[in-house]
PDB file of N, CA and C in Angstrom:
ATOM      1  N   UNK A   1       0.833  -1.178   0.000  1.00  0.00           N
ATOM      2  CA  UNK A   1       0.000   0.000   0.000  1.00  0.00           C
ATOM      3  C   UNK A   1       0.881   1.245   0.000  1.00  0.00           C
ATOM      4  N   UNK A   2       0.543   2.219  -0.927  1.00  0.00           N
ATOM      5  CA  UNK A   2       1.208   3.485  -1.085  1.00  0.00           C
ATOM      6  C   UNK A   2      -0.043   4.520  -0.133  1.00  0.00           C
ATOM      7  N   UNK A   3       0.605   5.551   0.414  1.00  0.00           N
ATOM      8  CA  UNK A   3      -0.155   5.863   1.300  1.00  0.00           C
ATOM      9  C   UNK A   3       0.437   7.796   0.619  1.00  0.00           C
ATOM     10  N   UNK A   4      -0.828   9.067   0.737  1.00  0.00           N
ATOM     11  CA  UNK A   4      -0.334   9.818  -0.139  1.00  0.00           C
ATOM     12  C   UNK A   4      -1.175  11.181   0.423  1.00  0.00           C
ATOM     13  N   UNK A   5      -0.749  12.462   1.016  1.00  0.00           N
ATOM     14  CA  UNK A   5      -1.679  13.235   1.897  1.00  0.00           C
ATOM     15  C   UNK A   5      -2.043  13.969   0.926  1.00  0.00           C
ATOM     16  N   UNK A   6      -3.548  14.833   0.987  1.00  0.00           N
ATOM     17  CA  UNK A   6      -3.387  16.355  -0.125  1.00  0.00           C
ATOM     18  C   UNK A   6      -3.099  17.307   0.866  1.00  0.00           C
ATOM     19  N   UNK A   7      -2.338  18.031   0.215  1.00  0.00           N
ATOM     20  CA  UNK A   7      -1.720  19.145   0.299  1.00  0.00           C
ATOM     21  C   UNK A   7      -2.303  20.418  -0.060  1.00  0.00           C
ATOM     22  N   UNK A   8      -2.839  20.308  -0.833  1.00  0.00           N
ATOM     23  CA  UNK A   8      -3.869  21.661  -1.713  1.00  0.00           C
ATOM     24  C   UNK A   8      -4.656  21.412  -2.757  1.00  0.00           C
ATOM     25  N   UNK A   9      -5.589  21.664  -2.603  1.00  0.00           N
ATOM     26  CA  UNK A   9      -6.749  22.048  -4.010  1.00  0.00           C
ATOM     27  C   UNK A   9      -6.963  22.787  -4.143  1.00  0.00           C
ATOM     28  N   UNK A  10      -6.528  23.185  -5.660  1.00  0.00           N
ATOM     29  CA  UNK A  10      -6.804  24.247  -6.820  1.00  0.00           C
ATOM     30  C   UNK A  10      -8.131  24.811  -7.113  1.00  0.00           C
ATOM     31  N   UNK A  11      -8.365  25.793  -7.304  1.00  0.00           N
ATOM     32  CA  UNK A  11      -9.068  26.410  -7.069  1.00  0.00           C
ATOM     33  C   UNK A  11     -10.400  26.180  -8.432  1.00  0.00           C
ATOM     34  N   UNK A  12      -9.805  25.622  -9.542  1.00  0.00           N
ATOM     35  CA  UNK A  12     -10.482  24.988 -10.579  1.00  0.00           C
ATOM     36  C   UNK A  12     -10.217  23.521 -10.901  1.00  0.00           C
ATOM     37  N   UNK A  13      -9.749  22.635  -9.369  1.00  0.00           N
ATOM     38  CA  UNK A  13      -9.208  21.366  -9.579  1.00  0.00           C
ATOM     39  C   UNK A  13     -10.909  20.384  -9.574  1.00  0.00           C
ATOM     40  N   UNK A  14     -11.418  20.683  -9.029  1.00  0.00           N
ATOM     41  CA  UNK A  14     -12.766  19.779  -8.854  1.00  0.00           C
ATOM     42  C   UNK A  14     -13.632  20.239  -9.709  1.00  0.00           C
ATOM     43  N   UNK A  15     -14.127  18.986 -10.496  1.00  0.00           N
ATOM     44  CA  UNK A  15     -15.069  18.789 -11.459  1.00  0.00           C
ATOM     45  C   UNK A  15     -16.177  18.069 -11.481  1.00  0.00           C
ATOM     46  N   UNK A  16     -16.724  18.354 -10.507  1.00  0.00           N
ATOM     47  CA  UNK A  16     -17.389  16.896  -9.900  1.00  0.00           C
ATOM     48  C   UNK A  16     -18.926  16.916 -11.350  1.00  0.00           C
ATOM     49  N   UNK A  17     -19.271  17.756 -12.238  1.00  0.00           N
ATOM     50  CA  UNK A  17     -20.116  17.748 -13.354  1.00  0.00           C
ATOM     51  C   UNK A  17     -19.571  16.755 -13.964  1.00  0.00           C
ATOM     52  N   UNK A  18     -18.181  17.081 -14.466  1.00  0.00           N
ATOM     53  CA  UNK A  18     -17.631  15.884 -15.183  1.00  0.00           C
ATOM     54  C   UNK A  18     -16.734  15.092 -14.620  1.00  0.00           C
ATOM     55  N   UNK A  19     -17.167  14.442 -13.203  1.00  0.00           N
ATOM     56  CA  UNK A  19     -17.015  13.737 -12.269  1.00  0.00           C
ATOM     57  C   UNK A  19     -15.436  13.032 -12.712  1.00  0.00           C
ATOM     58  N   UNK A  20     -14.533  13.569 -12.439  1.00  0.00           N
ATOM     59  CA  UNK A  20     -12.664  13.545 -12.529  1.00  0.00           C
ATOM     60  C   UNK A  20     -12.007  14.215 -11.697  1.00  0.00           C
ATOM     61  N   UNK A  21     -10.992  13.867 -11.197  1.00  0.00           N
ATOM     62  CA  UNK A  21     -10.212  14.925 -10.260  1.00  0.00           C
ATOM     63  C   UNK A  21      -8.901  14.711 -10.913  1.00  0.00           C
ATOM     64  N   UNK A  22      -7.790  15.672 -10.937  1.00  0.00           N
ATOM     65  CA  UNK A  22      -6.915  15.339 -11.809  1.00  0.00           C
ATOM     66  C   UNK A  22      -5.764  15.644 -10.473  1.00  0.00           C
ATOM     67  N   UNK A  23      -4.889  14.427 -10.207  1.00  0.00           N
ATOM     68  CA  UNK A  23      -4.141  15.040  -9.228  1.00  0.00           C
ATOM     69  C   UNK A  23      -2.567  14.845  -9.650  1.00  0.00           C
ATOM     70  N   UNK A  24      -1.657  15.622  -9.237  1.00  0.00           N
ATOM     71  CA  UNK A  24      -0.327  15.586  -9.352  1.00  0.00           C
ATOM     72  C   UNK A  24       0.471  15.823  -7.925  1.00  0.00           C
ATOM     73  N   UNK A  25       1.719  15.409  -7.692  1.00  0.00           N
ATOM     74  CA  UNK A  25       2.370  15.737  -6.661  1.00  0.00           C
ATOM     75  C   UNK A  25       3.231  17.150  -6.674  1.00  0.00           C
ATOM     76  N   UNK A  26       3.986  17.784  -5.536  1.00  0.00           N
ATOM     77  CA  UNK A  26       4.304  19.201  -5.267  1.00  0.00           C
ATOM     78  C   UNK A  26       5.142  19.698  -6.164  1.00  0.00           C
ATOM     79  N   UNK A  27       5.776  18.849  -7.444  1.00  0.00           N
ATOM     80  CA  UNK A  27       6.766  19.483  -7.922  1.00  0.00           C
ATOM     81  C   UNK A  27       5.802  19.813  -9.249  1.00  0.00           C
ATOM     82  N   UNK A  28       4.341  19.777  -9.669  1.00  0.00           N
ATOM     83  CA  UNK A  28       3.456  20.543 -10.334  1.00  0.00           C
ATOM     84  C   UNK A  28       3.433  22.142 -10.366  1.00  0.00           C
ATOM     85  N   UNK A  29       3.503  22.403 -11.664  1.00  0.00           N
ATOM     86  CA  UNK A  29       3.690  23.972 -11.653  1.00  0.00           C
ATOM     87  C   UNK A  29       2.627  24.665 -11.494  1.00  0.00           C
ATOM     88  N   UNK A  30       2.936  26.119 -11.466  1.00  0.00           N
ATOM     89  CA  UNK A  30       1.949  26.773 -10.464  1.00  0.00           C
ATOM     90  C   UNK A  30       0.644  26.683 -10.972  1.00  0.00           C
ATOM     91  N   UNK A  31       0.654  26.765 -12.571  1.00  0.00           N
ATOM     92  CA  UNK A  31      -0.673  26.618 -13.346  1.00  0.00           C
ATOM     93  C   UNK A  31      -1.252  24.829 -13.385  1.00  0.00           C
ATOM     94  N   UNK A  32      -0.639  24.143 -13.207  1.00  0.00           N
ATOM     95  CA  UNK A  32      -0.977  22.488 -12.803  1.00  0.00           C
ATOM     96  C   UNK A  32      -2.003  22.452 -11.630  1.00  0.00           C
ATOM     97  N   UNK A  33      -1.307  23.511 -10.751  1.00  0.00           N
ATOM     98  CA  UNK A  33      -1.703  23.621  -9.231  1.00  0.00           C
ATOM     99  C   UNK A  33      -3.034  23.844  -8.996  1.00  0.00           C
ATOM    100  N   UNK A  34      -3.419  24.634 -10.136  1.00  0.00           N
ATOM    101  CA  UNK A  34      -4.825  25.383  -9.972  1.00  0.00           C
ATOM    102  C   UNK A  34      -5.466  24.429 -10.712  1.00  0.00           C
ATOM    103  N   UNK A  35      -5.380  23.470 -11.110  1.00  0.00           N
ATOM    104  CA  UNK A  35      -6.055  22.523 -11.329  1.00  0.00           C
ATOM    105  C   UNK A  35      -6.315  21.419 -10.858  1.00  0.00           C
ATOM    106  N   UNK A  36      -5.004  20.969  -9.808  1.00  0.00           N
ATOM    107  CA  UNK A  36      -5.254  19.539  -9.296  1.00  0.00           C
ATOM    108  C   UNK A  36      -5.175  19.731  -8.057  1.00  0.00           C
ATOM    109  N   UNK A  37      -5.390  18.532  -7.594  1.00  0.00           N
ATOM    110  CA  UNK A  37      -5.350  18.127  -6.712  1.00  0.00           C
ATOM    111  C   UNK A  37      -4.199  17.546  -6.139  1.00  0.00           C
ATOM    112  N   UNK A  38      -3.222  18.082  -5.040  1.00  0.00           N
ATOM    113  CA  UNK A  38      -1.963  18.164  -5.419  1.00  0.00           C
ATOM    114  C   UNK A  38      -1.915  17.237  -3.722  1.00  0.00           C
ATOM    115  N   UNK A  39      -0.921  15.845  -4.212  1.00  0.00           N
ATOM    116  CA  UNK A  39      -0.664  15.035  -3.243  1.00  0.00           C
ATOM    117  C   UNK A  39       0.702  14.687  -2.884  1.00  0.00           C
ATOM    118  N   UNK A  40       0.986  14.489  -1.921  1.00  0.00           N
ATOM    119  CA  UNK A  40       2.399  14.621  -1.246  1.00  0.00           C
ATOM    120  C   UNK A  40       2.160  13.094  -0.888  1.00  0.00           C
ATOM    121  N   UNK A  41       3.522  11.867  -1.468  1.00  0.00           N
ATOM    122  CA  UNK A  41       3.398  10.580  -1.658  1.00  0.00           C
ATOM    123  C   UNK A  41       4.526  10.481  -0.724  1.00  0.00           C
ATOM    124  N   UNK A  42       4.077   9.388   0.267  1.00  0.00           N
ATOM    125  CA  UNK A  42       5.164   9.216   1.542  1.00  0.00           C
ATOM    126  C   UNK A  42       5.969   8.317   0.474  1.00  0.00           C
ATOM    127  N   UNK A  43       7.081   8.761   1.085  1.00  0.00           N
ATOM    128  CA  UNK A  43       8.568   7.881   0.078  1.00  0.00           C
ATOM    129  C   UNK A  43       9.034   7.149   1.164  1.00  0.00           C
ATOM    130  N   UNK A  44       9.363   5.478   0.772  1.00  0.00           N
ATOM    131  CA  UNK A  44      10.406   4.927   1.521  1.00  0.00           C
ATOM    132  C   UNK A  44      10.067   3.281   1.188  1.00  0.00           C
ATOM    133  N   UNK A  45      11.097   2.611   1.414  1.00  0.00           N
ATOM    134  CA  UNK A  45      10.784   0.911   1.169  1.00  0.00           C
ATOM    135  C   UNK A  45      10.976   1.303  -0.390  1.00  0.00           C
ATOM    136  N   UNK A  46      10.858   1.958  -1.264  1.00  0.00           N
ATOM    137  CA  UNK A  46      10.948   1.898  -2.306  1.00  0.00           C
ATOM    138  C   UNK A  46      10.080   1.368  -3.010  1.00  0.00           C
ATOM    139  N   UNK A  47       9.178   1.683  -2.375  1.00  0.00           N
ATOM    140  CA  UNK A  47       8.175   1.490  -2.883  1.00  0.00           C
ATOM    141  C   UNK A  47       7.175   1.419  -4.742  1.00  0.00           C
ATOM    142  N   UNK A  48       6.394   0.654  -5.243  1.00  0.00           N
ATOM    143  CA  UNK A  48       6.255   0.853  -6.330  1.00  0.00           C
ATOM    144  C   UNK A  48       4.820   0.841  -7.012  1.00  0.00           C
ATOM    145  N   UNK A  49       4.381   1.588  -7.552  1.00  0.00           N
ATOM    146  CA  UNK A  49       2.909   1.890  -8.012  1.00  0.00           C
ATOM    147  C   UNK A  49       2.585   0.689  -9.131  1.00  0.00           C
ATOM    148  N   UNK A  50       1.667  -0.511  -8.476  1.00  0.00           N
ATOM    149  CA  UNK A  50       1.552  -0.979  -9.331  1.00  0.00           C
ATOM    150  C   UNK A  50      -0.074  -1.150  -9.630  1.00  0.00           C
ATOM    151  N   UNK A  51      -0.919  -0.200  -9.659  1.00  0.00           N
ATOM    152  CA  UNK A  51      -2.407  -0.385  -9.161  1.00  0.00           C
ATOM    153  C   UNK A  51      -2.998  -1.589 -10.661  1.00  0.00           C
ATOM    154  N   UNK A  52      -3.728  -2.026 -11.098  1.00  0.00           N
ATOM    155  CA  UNK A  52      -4.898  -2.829 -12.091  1.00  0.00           C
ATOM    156  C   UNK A  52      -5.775  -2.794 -11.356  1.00  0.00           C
ATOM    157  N   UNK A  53      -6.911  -3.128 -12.541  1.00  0.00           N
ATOM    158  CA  UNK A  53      -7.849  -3.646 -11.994  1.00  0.00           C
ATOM    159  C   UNK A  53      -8.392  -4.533 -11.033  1.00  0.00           C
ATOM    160  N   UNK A  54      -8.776  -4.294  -9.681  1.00  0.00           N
ATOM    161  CA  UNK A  54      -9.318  -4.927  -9.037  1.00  0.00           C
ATOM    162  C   UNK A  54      -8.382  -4.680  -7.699  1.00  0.00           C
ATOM    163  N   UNK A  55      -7.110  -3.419  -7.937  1.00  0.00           N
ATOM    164  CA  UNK A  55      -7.054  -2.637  -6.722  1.00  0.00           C
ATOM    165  C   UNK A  55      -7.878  -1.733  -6.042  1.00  0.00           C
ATOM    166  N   UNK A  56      -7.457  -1.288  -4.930  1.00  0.00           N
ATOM    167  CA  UNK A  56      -8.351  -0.274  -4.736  1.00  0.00           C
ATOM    168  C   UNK A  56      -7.608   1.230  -3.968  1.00  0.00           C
ATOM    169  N   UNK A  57      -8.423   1.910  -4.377  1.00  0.00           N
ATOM    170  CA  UNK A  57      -7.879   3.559  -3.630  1.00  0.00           C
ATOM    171  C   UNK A  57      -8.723   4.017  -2.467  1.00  0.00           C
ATOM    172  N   UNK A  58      -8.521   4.408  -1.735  1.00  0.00           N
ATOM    173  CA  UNK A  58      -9.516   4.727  -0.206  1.00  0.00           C
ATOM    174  C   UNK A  58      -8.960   6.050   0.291  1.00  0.00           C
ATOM    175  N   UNK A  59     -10.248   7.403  -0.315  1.00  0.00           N
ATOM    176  CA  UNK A  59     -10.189   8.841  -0.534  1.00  0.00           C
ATOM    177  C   UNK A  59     -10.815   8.780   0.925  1.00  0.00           C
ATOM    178  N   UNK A  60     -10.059   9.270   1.779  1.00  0.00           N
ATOM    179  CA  UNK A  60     -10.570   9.386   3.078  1.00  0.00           C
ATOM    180  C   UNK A  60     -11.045   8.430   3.933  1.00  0.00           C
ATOM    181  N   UNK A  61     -12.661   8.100   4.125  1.00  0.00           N
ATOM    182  CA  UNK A  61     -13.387   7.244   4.419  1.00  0.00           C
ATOM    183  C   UNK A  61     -13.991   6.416   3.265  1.00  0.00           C
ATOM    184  N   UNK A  62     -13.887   6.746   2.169  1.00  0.00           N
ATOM    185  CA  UNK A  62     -14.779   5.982   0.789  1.00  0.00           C
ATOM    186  C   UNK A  62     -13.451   4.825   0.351  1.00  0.00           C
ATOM    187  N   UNK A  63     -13.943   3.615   0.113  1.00  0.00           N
ATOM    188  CA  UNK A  63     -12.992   2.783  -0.996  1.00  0.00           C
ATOM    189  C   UNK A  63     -13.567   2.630  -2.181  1.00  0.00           C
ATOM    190  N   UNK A  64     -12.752   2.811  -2.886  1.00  0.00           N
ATOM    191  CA  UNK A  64     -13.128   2.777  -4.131  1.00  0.00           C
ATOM    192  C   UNK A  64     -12.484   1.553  -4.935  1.00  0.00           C
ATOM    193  N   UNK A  65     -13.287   0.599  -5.811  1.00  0.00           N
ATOM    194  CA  UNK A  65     -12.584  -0.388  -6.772  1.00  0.00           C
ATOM    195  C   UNK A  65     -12.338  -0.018  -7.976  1.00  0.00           C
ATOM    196  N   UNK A  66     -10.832  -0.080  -8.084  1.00  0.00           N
ATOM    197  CA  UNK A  66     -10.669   0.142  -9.752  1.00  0.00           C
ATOM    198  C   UNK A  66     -10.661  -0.707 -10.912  1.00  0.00           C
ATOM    199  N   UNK A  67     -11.800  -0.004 -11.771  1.00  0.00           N
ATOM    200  CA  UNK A  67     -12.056  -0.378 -12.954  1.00  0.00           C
ATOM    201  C   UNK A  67     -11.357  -0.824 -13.627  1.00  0.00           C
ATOM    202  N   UNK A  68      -9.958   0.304 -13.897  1.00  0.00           N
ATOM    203  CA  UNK A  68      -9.586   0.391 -15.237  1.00  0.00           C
ATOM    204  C   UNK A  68      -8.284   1.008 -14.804  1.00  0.00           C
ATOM    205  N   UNK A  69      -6.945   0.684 -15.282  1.00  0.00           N
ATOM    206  CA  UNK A  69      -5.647   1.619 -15.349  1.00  0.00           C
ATOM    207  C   UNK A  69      -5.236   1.889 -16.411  1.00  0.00           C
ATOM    208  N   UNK A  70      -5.180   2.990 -16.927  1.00  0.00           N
ATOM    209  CA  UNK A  70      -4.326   3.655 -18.165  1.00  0.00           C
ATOM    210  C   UNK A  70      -3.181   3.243 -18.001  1.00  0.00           C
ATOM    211  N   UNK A  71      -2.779   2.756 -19.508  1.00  0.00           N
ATOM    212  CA  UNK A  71      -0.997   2.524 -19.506  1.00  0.00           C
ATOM    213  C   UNK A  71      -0.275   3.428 -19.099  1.00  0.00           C
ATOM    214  N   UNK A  72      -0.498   4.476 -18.688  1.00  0.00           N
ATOM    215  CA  UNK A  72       0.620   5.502 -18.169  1.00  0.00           C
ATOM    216  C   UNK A  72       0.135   6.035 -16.629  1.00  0.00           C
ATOM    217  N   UNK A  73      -0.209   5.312 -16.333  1.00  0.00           N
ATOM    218  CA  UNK A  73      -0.659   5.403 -14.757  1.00  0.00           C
ATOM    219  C   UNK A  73       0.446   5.098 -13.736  1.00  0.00           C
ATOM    220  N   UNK A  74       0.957   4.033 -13.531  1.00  0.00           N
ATOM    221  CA  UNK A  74       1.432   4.224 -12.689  1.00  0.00           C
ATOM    222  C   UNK A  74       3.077   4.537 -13.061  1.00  0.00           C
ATOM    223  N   UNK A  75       3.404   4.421 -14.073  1.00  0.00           N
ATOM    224  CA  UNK A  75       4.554   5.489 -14.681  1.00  0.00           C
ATOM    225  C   UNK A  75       4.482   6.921 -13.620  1.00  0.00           C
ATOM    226  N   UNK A  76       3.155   7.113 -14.372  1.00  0.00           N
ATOM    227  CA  UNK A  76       2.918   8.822 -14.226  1.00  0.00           C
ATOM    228  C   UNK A  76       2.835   9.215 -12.490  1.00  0.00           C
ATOM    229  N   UNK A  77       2.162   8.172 -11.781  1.00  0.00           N
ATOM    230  CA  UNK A  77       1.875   8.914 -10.417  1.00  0.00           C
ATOM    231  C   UNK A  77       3.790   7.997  -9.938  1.00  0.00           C
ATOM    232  N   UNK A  78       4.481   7.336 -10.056  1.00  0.00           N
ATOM    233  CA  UNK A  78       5.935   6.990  -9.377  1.00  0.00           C
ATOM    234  C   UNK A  78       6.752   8.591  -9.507  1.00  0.00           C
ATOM    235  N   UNK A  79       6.503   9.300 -10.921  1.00  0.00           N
ATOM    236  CA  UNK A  79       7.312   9.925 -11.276  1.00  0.00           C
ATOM    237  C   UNK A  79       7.125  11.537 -11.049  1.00  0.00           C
ATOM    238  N   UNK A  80       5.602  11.447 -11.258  1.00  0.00           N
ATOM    239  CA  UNK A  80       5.028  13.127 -10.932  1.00  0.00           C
ATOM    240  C   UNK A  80       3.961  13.037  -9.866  1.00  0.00           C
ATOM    241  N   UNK A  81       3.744  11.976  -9.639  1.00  0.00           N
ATOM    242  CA  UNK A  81       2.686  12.345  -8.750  1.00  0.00           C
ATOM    243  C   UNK A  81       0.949  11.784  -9.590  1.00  0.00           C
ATOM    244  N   UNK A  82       0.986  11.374 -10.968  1.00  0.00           N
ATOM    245  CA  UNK A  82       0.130  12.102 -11.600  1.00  0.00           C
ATOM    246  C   UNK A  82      -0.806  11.201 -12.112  1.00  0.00           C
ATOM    247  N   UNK A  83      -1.840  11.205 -12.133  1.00  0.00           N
ATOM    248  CA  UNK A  83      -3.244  10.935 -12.687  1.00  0.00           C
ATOM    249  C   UNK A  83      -4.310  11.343 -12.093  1.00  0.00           C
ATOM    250  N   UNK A  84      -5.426  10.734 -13.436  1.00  0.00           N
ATOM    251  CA  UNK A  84      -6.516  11.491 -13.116  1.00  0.00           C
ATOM    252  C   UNK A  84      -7.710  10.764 -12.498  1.00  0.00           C
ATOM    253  N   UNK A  85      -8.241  10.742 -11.758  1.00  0.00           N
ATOM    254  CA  UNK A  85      -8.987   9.788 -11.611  1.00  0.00           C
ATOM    255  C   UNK A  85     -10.593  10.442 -12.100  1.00  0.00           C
ATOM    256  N   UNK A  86     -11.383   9.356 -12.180  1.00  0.00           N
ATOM    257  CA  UNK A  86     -12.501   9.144 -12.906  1.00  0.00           C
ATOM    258  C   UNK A  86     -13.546   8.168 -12.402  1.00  0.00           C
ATOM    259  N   UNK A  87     -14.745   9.195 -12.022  1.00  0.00           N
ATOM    260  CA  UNK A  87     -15.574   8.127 -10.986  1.00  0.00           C
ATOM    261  C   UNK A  87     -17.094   8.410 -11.890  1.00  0.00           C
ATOM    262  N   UNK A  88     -16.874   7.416 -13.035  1.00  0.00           N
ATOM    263  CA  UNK A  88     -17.404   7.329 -14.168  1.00  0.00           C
ATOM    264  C   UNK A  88     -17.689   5.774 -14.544  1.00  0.00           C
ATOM    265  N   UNK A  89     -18.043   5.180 -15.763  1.00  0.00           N
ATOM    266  CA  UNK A  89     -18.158   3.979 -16.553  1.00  0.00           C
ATOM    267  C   UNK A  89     -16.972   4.019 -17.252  1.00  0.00           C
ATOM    268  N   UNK A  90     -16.082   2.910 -17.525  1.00  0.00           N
ATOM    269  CA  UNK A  90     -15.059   2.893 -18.505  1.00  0.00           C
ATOM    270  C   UNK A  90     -15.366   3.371 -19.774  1.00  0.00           C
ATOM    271  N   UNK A  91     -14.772   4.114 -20.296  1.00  0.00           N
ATOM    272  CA  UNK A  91     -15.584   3.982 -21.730  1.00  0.00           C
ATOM    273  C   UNK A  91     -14.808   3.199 -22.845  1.00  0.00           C
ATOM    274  N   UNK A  92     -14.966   3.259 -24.524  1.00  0.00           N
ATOM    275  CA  UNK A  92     -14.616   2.670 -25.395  1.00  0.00           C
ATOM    276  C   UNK A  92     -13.277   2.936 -25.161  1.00  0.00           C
ATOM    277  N   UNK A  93     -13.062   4.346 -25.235  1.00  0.00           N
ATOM    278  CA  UNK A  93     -11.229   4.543 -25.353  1.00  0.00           C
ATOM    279  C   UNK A  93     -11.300   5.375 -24.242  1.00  0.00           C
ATOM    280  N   UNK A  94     -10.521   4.627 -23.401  1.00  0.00           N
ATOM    281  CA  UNK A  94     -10.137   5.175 -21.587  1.00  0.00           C
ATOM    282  C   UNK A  94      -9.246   6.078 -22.294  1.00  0.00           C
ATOM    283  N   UNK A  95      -8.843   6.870 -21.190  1.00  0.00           N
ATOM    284  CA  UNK A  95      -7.151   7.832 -21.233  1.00  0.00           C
ATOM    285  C   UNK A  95      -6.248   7.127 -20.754  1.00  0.00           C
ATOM    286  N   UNK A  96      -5.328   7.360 -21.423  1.00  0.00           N
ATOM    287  CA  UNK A  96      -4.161   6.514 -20.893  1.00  0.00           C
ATOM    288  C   UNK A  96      -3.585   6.594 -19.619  1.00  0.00           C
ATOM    289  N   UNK A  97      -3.886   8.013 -19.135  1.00  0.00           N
ATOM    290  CA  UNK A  97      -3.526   8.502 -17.820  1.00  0.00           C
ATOM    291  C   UNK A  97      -4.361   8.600 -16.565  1.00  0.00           C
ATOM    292  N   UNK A  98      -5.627   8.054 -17.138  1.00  0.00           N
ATOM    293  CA  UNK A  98      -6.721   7.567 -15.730  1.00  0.00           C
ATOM    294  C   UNK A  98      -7.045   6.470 -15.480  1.00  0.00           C
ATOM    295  N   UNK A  99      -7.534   6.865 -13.931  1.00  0.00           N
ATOM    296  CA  UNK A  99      -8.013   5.314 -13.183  1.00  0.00           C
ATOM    297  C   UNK A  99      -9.276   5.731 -13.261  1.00  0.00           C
ATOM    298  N   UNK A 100     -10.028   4.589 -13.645  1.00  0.00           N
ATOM    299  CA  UNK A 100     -11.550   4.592 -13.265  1.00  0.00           C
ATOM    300  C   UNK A 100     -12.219   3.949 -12.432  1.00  0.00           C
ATOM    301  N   UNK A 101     -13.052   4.540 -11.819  1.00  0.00           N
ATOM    302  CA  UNK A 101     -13.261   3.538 -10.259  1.00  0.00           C
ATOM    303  C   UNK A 101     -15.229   4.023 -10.027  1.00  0.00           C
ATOM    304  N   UNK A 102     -14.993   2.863  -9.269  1.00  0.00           N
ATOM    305  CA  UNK A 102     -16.602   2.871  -8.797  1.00  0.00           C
ATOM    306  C   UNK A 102     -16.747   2.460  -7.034  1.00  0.00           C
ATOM    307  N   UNK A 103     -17.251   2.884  -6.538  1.00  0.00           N
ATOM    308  CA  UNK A 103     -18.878   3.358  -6.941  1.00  0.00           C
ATOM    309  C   UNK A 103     -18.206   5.189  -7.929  1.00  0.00           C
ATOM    310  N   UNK A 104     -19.748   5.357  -8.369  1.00  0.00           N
ATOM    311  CA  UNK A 104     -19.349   6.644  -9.019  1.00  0.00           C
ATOM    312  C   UNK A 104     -19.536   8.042  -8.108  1.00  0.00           C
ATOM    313  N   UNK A 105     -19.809   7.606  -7.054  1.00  0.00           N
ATOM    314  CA  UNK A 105     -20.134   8.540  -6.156  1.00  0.00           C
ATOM    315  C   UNK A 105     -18.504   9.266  -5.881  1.00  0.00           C
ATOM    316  N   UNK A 106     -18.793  11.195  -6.002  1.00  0.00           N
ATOM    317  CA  UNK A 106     -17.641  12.063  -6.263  1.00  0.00           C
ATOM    318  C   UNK A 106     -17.280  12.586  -4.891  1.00  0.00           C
ATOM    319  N   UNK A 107     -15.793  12.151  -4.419  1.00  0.00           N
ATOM    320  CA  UNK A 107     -15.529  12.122  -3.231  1.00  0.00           C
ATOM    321  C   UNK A 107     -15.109  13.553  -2.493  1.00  0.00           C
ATOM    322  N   UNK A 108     -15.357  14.279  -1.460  1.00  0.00           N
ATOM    323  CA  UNK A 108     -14.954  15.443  -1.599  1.00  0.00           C
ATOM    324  C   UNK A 108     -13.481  15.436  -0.398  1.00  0.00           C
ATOM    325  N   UNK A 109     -13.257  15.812  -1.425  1.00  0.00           N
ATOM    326  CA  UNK A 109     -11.460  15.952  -1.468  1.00  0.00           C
ATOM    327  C   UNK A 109     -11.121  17.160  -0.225  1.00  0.00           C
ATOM    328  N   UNK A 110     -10.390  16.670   0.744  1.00  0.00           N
ATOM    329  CA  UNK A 110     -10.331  17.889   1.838  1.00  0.00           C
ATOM    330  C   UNK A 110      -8.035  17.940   2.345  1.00  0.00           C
ATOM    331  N   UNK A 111      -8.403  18.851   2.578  1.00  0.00           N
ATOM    332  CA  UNK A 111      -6.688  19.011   2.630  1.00  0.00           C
ATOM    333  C   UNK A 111      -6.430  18.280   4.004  1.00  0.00           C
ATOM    334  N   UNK A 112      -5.590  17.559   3.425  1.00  0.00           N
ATOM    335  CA  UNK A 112      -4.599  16.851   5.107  1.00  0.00           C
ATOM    336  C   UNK A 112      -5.409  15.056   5.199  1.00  0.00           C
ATOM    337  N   UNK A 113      -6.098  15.432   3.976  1.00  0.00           N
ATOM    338  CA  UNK A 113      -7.223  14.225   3.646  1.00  0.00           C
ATOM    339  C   UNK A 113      -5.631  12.370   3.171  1.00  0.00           C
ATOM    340  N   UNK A 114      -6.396  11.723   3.538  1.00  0.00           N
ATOM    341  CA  UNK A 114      -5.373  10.255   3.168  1.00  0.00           C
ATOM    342  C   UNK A 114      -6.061   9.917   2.052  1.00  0.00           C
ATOM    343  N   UNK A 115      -5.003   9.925   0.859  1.00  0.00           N
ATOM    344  CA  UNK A 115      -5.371   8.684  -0.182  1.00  0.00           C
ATOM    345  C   UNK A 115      -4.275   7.603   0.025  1.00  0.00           C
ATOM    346  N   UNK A 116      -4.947   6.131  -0.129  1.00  0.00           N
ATOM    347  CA  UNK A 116      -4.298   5.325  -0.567  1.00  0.00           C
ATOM    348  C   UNK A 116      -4.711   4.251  -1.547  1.00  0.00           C
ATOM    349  N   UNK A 117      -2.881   3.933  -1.996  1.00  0.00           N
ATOM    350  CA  UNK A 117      -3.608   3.118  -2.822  1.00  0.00           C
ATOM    351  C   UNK A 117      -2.912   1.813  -2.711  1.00  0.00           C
ATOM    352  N   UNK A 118      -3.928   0.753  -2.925  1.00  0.00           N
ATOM    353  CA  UNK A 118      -3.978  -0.551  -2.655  1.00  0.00           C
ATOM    354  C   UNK A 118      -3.903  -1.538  -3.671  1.00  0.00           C
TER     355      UNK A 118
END
């Protein structure tokens, strides 16, 4: 389990209409910032992001099962911090850079809040 605090939300980071949160870690630039949801990933053990289908992420008190991993998922969150998540239906052509997870219910994201992922 990777375990990962927020730090700040952007002020145009939540989309809960088009139910996605797009998050990156602190070394996101200032204009990234105002968009995501910006998470600070405890480092150590050396840990390694390997989420698929049928892990799960747990936004506070909610767990969530994932659907779906974009091929550049866990690339993207080892290295920047980064994906998007999506509390949606998979669709025909996922993004390469989101997780999709269910239930679809849109989690509200609070600073000092625990994600992990499982």
């Amino acid at each position: 389990m990777i375990s990962a605090k927020v730090k700040s939300i952007g002020p145009e980071a939540i989309a809960k209409q088009d139910r996605l949160a797009i998050l990156f870690d602190e070394t996101a630039t200032p204009d990234l910032k105002k968009i995501a949801v910006v998470q600070e990933i405890e480092k150590g053990n050396d840990q390694q992001f390997n989420l698929k289908a049928g892990s799960q992420i747990v936004i506070g008190e909610q767990t969530y099962d994932v659907k779906f991993v974009g091929s550049l998922v866990n690339q993207n969150l080892q290295s920047i911090g980064h994906t998007t998540l999506v509390f949606k239906e998979v669709p025909e052509q996922p993004l390469a850079s989101a997780i999709y997870l269910s239930p679809d219910a849109f989690p509200d994201f609070k600073v000092g809040e625990t994600i992990q992922y499982k």
